[in-house]
PDB file of N, CA and C in Angstrom:
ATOM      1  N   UNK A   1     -23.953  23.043 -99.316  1.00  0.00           N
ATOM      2  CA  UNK A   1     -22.527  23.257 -99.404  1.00  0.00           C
ATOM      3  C   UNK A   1     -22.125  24.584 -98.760  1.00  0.00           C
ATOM      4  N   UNK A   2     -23.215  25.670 -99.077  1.00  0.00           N
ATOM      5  CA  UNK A   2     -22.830  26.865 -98.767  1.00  0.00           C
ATOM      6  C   UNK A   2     -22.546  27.100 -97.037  1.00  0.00           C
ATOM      7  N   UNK A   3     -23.107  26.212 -96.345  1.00  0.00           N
ATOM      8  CA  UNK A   3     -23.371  25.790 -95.188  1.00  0.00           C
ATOM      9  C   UNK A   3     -22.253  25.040 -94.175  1.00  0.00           C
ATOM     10  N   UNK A   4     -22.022  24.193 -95.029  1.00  0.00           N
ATOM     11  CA  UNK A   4     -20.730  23.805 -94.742  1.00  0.00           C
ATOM     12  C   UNK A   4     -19.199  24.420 -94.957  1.00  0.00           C
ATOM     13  N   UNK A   5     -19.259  25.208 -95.592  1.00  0.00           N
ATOM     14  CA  UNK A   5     -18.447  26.685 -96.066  1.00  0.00           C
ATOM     15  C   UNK A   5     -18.671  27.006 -94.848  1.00  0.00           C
ATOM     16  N   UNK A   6     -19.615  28.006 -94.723  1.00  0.00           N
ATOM     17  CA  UNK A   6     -19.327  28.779 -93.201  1.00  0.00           C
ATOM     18  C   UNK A   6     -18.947  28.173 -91.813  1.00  0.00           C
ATOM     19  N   UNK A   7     -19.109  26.661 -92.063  1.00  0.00           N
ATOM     20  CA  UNK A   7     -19.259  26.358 -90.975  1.00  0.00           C
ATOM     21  C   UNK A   7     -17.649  26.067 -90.871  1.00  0.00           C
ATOM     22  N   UNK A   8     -16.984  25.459 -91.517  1.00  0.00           N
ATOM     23  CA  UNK A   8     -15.380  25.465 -91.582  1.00  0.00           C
ATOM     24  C   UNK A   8     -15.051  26.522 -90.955  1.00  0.00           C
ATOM     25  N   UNK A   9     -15.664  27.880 -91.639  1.00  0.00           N
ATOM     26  CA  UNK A   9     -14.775  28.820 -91.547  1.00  0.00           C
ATOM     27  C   UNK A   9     -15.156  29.655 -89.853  1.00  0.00           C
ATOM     28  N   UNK A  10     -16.433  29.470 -89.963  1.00  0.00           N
ATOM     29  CA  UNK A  10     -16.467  29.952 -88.224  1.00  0.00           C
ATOM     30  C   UNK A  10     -15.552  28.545 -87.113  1.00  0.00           C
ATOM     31  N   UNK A  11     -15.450  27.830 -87.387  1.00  0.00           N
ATOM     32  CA  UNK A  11     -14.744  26.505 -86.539  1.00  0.00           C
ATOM     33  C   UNK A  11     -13.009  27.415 -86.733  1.00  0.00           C
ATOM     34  N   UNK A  12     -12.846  28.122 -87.753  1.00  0.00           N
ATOM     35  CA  UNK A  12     -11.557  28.607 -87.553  1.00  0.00           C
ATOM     36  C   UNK A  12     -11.149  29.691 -86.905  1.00  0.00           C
ATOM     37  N   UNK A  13     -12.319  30.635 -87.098  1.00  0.00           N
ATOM     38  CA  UNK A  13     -12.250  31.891 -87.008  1.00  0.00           C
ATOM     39  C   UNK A  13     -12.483  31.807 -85.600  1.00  0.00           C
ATOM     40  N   UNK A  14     -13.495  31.271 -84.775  1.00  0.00           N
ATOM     41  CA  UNK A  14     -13.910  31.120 -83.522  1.00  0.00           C
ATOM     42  C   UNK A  14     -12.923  31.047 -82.683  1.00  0.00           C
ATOM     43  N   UNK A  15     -11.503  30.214 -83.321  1.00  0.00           N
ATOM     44  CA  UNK A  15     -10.857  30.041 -82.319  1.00  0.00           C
ATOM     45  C   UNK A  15      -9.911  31.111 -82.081  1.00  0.00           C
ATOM     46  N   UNK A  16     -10.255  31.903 -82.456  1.00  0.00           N
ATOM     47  CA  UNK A  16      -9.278  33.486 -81.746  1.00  0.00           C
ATOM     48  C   UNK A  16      -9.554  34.121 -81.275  1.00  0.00           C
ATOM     49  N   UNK A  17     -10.972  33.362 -80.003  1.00  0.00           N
ATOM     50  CA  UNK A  17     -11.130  34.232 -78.839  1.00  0.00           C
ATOM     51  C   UNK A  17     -10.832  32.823 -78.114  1.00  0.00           C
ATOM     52  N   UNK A  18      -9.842  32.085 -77.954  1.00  0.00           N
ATOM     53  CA  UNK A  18      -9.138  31.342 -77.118  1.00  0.00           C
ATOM     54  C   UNK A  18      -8.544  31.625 -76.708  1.00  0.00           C
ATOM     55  N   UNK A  19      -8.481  30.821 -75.020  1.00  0.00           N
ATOM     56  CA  UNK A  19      -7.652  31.837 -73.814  1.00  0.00           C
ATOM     57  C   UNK A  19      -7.057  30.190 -73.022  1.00  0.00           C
ATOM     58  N   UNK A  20      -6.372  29.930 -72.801  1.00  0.00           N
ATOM     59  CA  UNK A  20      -6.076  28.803 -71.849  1.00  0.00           C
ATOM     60  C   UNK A  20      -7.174  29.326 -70.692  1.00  0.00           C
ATOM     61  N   UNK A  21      -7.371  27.808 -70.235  1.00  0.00           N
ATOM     62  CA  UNK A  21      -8.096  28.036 -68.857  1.00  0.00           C
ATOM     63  C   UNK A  21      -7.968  28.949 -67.451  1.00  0.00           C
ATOM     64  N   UNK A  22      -6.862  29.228 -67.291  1.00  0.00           N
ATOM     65  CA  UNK A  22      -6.179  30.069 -66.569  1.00  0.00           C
ATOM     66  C   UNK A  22      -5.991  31.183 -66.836  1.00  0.00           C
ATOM     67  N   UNK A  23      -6.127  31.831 -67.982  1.00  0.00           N
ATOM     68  CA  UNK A  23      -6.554  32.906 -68.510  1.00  0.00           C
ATOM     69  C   UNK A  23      -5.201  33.687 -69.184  1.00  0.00           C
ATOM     70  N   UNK A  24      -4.572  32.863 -69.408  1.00  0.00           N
ATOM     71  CA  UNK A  24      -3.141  33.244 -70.300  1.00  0.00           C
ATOM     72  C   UNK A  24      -3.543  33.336 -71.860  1.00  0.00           C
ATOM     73  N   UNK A  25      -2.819  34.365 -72.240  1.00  0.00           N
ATOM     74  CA  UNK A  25      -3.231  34.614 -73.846  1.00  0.00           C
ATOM     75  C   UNK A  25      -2.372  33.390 -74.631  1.00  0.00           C
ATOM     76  N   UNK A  26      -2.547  33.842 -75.239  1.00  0.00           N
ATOM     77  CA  UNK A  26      -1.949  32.886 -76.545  1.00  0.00           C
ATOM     78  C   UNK A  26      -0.034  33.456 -76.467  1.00  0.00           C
ATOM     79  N   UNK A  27       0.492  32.007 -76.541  1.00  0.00           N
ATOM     80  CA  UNK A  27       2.070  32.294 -77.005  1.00  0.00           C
ATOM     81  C   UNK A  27       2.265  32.092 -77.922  1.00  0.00           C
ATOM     82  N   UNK A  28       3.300  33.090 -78.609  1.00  0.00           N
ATOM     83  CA  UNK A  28       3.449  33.602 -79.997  1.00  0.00           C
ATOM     84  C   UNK A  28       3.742  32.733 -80.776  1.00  0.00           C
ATOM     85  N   UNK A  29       4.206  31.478 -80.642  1.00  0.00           N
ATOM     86  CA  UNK A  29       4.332  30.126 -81.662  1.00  0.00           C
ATOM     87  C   UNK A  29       2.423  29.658 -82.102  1.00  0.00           C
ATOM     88  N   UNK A  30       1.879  29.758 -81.343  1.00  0.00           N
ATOM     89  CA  UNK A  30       0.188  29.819 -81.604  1.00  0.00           C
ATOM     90  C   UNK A  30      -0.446  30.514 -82.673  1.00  0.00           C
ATOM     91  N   UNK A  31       0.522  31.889 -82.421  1.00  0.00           N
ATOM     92  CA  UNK A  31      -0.261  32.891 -83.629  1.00  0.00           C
ATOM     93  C   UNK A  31       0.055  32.074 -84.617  1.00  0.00           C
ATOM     94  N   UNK A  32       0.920  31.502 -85.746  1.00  0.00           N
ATOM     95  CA  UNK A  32       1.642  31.188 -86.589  1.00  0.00           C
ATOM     96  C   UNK A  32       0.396  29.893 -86.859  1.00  0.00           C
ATOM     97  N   UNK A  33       0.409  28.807 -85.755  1.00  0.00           N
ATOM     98  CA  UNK A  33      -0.896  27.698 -85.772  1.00  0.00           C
ATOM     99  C   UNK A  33      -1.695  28.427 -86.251  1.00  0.00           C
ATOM    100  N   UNK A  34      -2.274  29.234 -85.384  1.00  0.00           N
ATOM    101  CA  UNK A  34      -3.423  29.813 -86.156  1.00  0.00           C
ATOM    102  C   UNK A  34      -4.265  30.185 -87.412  1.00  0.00           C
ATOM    103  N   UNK A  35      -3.106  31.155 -87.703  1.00  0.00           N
ATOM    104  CA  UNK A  35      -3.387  31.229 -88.860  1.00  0.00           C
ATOM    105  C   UNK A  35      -2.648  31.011 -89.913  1.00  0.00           C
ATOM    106  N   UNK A  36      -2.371  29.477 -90.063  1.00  0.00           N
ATOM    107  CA  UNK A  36      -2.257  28.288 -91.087  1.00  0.00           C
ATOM    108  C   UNK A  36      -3.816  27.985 -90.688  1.00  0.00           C
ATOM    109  N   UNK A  37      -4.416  27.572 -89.917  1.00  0.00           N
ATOM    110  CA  UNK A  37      -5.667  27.462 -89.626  1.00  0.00           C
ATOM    111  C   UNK A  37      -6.788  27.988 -90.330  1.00  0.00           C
ATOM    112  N   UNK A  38      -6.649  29.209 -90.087  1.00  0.00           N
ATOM    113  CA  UNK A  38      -7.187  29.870 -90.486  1.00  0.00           C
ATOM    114  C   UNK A  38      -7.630  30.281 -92.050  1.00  0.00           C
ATOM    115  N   UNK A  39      -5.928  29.890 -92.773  1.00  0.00           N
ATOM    116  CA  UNK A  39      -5.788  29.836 -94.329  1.00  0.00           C
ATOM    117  C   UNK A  39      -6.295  28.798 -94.888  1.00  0.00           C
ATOM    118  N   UNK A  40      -6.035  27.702 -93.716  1.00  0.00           N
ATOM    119  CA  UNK A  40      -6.761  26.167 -94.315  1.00  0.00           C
ATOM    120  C   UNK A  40      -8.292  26.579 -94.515  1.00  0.00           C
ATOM    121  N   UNK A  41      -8.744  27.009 -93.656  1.00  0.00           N
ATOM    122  CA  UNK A  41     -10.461  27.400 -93.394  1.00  0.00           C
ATOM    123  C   UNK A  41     -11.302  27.619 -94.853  1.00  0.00           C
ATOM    124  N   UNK A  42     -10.089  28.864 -95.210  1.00  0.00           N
ATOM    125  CA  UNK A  42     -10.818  29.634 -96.284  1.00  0.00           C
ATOM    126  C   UNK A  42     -10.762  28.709 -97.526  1.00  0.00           C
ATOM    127  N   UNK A  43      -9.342  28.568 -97.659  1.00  0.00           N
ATOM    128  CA  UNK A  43      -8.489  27.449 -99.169  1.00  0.00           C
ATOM    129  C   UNK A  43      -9.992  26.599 -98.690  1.00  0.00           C
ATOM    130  N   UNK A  44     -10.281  26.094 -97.703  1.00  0.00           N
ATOM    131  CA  UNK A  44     -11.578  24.673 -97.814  1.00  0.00           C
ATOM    132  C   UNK A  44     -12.913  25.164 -98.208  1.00  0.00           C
ATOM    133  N   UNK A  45     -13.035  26.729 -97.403  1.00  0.00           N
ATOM    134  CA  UNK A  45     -14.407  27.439 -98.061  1.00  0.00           C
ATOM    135  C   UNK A  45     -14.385  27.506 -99.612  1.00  0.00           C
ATOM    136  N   UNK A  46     -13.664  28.182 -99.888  1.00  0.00           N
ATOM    137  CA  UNK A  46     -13.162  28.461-101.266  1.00  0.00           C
ATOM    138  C   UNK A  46     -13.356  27.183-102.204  1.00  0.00           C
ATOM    139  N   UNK A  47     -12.664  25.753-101.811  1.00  0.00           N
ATOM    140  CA  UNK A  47     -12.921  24.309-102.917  1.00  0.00           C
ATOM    141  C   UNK A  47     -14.615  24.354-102.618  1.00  0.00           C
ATOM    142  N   UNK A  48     -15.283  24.538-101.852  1.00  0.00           N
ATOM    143  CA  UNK A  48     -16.592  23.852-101.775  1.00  0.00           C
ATOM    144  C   UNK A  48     -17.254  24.749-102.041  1.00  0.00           C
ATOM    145  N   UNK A  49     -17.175  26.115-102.014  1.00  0.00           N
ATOM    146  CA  UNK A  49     -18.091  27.109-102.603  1.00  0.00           C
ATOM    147  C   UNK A  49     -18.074  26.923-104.037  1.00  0.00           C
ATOM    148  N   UNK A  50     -16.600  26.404-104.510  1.00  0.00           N
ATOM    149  CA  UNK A  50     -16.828  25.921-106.013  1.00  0.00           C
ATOM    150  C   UNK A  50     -17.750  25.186-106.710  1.00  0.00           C
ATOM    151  N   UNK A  51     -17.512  24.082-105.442  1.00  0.00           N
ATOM    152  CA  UNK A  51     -19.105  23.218-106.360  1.00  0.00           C
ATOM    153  C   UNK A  51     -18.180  21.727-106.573  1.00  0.00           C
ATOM    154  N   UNK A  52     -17.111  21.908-106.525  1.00  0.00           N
ATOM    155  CA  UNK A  52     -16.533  20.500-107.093  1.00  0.00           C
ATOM    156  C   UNK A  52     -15.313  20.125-106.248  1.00  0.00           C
ATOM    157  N   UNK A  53     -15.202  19.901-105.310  1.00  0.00           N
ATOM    158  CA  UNK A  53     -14.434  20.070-104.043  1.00  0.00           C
ATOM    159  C   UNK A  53     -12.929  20.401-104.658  1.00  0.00           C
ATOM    160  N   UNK A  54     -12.933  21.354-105.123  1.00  0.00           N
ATOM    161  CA  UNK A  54     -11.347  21.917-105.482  1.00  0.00           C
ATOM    162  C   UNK A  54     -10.753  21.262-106.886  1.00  0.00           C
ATOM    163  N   UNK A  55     -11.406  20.535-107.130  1.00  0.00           N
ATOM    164  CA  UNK A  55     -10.719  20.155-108.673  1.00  0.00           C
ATOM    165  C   UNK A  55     -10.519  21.297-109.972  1.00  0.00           C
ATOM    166  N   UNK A  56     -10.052  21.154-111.193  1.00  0.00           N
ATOM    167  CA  UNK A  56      -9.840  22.263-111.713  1.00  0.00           C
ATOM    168  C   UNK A  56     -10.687  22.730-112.349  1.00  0.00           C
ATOM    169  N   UNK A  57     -11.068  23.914-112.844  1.00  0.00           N
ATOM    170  CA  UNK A  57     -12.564  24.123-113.139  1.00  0.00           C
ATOM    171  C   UNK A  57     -12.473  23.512-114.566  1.00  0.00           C
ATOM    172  N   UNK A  58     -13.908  23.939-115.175  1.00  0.00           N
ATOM    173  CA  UNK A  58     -14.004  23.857-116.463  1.00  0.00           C
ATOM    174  C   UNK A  58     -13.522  24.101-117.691  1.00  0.00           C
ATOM    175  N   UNK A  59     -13.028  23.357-118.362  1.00  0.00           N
ATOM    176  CA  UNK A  59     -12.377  23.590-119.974  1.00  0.00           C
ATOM    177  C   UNK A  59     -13.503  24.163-120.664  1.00  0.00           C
ATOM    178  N   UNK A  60     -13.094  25.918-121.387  1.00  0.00           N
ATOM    179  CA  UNK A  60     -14.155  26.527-122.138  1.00  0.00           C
ATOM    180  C   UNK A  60     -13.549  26.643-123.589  1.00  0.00           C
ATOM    181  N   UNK A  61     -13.059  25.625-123.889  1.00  0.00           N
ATOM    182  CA  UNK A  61     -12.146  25.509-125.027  1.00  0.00           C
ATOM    183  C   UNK A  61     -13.318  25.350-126.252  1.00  0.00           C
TER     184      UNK A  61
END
């Protein structure tokens, strides 16, 4: 699991050394994609580092 954690999160993170082919940076409606991207990455690291793909944890009642 732990594995698949990082691997989300480098698939997100990776992509902010993206350049169009032509070598134009990123336009500023992109940044915003991004990192929703990026938040998704972690929010997904985060359910599976849990152990229980995001459900609510344990009742210690």
């Amino acid at each position: 699991m732990l594995a698949l954690a990082v691997e989300a999160m480098q698939a997100g993170l990776g992509s902010l050394a993206f350049r169009e082919p032509w070598g134009a940076p990123f336009a500023p409606w992109q940044a915003f994609d991004l990192t929703g991207a990026v938040l998704a990455d972690l929010f997904l690291a985060w359910a599976l580092l849990r152990g229980d793909g995001g459900a609510p944890g344990p009742d210690y009642r």
